[in-house]
N, C-alpha and C. Protein backbone atom coordinates (compact mmCIF):
# COMPACT_ATOMS: atom_id res chain seq x y z
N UNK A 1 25.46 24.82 -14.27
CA UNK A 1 24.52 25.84 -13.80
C UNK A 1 24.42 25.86 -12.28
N UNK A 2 24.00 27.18 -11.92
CA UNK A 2 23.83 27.07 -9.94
C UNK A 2 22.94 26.20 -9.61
N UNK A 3 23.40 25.34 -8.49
CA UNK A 3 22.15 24.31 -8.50
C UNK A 3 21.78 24.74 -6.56
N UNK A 4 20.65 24.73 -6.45
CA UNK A 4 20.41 24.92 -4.69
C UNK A 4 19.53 24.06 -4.25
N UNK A 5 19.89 23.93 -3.25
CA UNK A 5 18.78 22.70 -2.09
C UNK A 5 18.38 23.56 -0.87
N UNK A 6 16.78 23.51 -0.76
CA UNK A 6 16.21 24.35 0.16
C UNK A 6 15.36 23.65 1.05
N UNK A 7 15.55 23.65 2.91
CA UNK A 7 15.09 22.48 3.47
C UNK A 7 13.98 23.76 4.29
N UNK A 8 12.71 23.38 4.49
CA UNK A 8 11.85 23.94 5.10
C UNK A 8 10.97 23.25 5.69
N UNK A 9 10.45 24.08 6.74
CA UNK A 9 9.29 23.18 7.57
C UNK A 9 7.50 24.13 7.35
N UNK A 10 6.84 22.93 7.25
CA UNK A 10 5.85 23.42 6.61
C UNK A 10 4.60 23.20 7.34
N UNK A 11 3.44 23.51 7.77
CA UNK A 11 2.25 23.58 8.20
C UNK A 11 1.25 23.75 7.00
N UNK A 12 0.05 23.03 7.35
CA UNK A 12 -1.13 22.80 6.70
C UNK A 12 -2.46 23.08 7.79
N UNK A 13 -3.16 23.57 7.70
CA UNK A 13 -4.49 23.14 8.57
C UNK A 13 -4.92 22.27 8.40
N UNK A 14 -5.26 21.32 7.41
CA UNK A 14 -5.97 20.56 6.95
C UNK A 14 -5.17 19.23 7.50
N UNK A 15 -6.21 17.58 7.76
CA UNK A 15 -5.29 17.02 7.39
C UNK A 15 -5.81 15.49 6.66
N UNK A 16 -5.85 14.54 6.57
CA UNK A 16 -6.16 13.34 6.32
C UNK A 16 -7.36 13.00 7.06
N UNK A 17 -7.76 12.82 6.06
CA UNK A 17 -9.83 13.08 6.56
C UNK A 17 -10.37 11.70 5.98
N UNK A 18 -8.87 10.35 5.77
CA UNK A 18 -9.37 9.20 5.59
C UNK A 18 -9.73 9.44 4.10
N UNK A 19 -10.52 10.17 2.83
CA UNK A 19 -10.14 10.54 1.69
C UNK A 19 -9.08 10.76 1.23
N UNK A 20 -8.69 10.33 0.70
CA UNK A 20 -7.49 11.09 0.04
C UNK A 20 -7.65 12.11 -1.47
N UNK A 21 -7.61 12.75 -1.75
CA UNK A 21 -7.44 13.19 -2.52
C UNK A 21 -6.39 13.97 -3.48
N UNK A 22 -6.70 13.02 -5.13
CA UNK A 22 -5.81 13.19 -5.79
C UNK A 22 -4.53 12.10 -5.48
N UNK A 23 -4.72 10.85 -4.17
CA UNK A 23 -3.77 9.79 -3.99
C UNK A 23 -2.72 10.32 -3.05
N UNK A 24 -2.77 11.72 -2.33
CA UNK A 24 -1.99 12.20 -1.38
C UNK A 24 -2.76 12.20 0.04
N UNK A 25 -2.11 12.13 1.04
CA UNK A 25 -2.56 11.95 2.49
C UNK A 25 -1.90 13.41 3.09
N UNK A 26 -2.29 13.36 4.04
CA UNK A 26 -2.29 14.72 4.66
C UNK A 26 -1.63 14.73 5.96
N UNK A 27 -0.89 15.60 6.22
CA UNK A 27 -0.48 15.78 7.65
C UNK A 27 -0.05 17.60 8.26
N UNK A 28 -0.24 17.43 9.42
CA UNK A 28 -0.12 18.89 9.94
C UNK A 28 1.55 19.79 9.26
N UNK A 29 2.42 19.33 9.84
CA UNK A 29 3.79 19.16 10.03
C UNK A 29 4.57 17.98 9.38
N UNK A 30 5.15 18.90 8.30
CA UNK A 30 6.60 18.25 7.33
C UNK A 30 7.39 18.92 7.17
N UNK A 31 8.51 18.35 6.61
CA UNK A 31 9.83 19.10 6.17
C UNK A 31 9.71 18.82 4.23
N UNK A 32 9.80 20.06 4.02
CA UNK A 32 10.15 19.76 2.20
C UNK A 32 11.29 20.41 2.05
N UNK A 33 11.93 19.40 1.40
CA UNK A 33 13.43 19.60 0.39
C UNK A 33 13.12 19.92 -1.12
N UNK A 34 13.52 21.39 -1.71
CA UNK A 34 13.18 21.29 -3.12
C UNK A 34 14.88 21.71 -3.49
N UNK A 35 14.82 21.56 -4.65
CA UNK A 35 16.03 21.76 -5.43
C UNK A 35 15.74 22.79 -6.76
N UNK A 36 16.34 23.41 -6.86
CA UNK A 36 16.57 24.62 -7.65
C UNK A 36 17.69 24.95 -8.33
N UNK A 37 17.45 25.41 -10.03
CA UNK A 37 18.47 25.55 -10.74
C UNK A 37 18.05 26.94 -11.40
N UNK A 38 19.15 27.24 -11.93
CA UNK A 38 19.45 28.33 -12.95
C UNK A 38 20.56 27.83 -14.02
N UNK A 39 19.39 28.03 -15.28
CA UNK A 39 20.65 27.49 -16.69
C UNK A 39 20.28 28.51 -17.41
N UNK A 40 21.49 28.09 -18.29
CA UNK A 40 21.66 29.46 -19.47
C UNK A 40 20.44 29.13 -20.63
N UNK A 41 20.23 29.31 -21.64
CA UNK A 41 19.44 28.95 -22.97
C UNK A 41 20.25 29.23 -24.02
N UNK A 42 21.53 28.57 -24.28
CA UNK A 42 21.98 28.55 -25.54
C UNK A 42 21.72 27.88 -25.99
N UNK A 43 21.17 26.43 -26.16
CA UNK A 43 20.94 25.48 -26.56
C UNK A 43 19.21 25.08 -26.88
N UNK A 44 18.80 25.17 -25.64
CA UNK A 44 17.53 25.18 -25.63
C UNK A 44 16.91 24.33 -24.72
N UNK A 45 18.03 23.27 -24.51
CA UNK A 45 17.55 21.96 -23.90
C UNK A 45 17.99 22.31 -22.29
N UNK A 46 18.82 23.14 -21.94
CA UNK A 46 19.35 23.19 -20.88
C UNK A 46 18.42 22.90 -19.20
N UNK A 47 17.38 23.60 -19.56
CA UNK A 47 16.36 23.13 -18.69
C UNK A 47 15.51 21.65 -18.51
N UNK A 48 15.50 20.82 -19.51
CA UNK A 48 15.32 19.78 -19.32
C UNK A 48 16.07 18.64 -18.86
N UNK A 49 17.68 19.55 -19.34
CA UNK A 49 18.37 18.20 -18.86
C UNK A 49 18.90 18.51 -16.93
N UNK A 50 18.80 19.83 -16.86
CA UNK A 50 18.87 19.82 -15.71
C UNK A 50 17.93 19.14 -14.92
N UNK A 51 16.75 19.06 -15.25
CA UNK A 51 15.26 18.99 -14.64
C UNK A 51 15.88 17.45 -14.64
N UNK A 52 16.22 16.55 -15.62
CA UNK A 52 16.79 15.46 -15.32
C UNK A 52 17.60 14.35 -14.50
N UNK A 53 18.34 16.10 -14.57
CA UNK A 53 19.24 15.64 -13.42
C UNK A 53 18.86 15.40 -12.38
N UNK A 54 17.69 16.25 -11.64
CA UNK A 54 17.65 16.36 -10.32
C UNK A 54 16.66 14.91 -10.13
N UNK A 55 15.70 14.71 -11.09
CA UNK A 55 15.13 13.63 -11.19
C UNK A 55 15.99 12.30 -10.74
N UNK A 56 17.00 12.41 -11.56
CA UNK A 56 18.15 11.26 -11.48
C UNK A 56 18.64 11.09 -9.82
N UNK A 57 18.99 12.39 -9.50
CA UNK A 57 19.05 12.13 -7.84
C UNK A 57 19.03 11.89 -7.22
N UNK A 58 17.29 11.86 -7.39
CA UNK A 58 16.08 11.36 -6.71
C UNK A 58 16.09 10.17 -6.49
N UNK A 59 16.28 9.68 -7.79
CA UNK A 59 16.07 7.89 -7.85
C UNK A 59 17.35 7.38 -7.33
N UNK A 60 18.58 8.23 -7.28
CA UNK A 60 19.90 7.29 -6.35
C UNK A 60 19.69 7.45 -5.55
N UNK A 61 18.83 8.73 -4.73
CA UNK A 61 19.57 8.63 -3.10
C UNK A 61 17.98 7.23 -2.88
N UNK A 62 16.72 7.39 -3.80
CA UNK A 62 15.85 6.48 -2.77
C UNK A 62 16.61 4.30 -3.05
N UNK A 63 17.53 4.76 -4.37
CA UNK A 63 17.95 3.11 -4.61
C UNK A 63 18.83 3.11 -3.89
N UNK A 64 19.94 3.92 -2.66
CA UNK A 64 20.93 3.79 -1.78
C UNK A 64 19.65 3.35 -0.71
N UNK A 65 19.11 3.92 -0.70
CA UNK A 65 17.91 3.58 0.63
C UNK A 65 17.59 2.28 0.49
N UNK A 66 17.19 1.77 -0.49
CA UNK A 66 16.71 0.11 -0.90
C UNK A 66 15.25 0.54 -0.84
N UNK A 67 14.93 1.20 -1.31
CA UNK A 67 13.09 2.33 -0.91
C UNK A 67 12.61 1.31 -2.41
N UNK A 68 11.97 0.92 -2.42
CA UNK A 68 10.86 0.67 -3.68
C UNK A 68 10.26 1.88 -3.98
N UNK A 69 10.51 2.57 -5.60
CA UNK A 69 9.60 3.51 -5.60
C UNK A 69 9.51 3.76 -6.92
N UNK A 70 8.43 4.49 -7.21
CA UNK A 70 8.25 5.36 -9.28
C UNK A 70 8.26 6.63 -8.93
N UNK A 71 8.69 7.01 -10.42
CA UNK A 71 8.10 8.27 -10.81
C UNK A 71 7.06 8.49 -11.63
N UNK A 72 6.11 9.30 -11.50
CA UNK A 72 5.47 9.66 -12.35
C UNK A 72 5.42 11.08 -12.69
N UNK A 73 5.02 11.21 -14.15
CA UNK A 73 4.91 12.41 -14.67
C UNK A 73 3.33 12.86 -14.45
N UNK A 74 3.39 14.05 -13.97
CA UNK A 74 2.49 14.68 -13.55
C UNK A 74 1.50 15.31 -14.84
N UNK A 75 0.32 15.17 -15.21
CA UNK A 75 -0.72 15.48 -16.47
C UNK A 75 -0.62 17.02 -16.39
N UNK A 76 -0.45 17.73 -17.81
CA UNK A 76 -0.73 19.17 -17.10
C UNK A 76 -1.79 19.55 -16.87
N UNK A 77 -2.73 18.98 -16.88
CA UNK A 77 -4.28 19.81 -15.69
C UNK A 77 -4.08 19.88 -14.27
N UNK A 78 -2.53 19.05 -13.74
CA UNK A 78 -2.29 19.08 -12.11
C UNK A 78 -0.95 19.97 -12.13
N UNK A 79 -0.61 20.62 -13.16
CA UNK A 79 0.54 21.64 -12.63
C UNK A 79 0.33 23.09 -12.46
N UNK A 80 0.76 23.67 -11.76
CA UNK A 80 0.40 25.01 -11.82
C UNK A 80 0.79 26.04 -13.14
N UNK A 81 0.44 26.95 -12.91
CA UNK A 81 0.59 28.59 -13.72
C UNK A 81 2.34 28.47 -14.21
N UNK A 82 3.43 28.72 -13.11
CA UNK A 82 4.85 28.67 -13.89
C UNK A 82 5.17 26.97 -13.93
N UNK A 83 5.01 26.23 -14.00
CA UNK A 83 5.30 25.04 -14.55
C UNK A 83 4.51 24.64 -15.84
N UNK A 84 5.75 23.93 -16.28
CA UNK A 84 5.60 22.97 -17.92
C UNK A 84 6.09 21.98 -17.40
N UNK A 85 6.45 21.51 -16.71
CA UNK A 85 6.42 20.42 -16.60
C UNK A 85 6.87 19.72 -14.87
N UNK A 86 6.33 18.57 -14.21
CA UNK A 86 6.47 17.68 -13.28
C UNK A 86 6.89 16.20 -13.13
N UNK A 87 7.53 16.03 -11.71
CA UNK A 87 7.12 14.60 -11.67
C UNK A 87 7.31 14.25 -10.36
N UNK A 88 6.40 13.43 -9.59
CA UNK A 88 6.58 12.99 -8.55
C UNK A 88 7.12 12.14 -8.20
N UNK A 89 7.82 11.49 -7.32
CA UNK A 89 8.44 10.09 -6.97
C UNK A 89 7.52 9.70 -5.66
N UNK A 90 6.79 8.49 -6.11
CA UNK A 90 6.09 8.03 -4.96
C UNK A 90 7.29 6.47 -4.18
N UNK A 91 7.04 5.95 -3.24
CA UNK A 91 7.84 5.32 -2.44
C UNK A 91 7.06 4.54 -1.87
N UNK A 92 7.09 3.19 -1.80
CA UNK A 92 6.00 2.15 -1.52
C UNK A 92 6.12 2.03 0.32
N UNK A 93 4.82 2.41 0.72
CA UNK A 93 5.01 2.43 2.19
C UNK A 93 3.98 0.87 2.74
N UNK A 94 4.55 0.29 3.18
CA UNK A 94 3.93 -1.35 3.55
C UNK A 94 2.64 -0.82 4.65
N UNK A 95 2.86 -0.10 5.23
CA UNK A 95 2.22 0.20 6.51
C UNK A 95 0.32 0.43 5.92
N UNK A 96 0.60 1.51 4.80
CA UNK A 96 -0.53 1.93 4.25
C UNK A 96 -0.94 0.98 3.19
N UNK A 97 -0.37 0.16 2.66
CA UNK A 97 -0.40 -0.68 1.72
C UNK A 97 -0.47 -0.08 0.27
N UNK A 98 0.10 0.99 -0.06
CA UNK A 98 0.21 1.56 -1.20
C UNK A 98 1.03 3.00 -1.26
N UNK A 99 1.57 3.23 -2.39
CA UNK A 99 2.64 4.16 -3.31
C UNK A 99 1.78 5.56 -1.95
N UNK A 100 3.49 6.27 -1.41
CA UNK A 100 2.73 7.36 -1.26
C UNK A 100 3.42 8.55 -1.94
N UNK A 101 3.22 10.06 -2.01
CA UNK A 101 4.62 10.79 -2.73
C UNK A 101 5.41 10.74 -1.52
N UNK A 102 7.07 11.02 -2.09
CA UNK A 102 7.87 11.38 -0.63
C UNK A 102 8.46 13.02 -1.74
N UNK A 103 8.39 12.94 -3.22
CA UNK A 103 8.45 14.28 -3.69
C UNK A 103 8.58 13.90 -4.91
N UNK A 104 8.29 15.06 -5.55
CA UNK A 104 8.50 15.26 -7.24
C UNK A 104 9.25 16.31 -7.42
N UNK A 105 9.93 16.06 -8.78
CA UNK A 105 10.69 16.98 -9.37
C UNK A 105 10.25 17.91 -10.18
């Protein structure tokens, strides 16, 4: 299936107000990388295993890094309107002393 990688730079007003909420921290200015597919539905499964894939990715390029990190699957009361399904990969940052996201799939 077409698979795409889209790198953007992003602004927030808001930022880390020492709360966190929901276990995410805040900053003015980032870059997000998302990845994007298109599959057929002959099967049925095609979207999950892609969704897999990119998951899988995830976890080589952060185990080439030597990054300590999880995924978690996201509850659906935290996904939006076109999603069925999530998952984040958090990445253990020493500095803060706990898991932060670096992205989900």
């Amino acid at each position: 299936p077409p698979r795409i990688v889209c790198s953007s730079t992003c602004y927030r007003p808001e930022t880390d107000t020492g709360r966190e909420a929901w276990g995410l921290y805040r900053v003015h200015q980032f870059t997000k990388v998302e990845m994007f597919g298109v599959t057929a539905a002959q099967s049925g499964s095609e979207s999950e295993e892609l969704l897999g894939h990119f998951v899988g990715l995830q976890q080589e390029i952060f185990s080439q890094l030597g990054l300590h990190y999880r995924v978690l699957e996201m509850p659906m009361e935290e996904l939006g309107l076109p999603a069925y399904r999530k998952f984040d990969v958090e990445a253990w940052m020493p500095g803060r002393g706990k898991y932060g996201e670096v992205r989900g799939g």
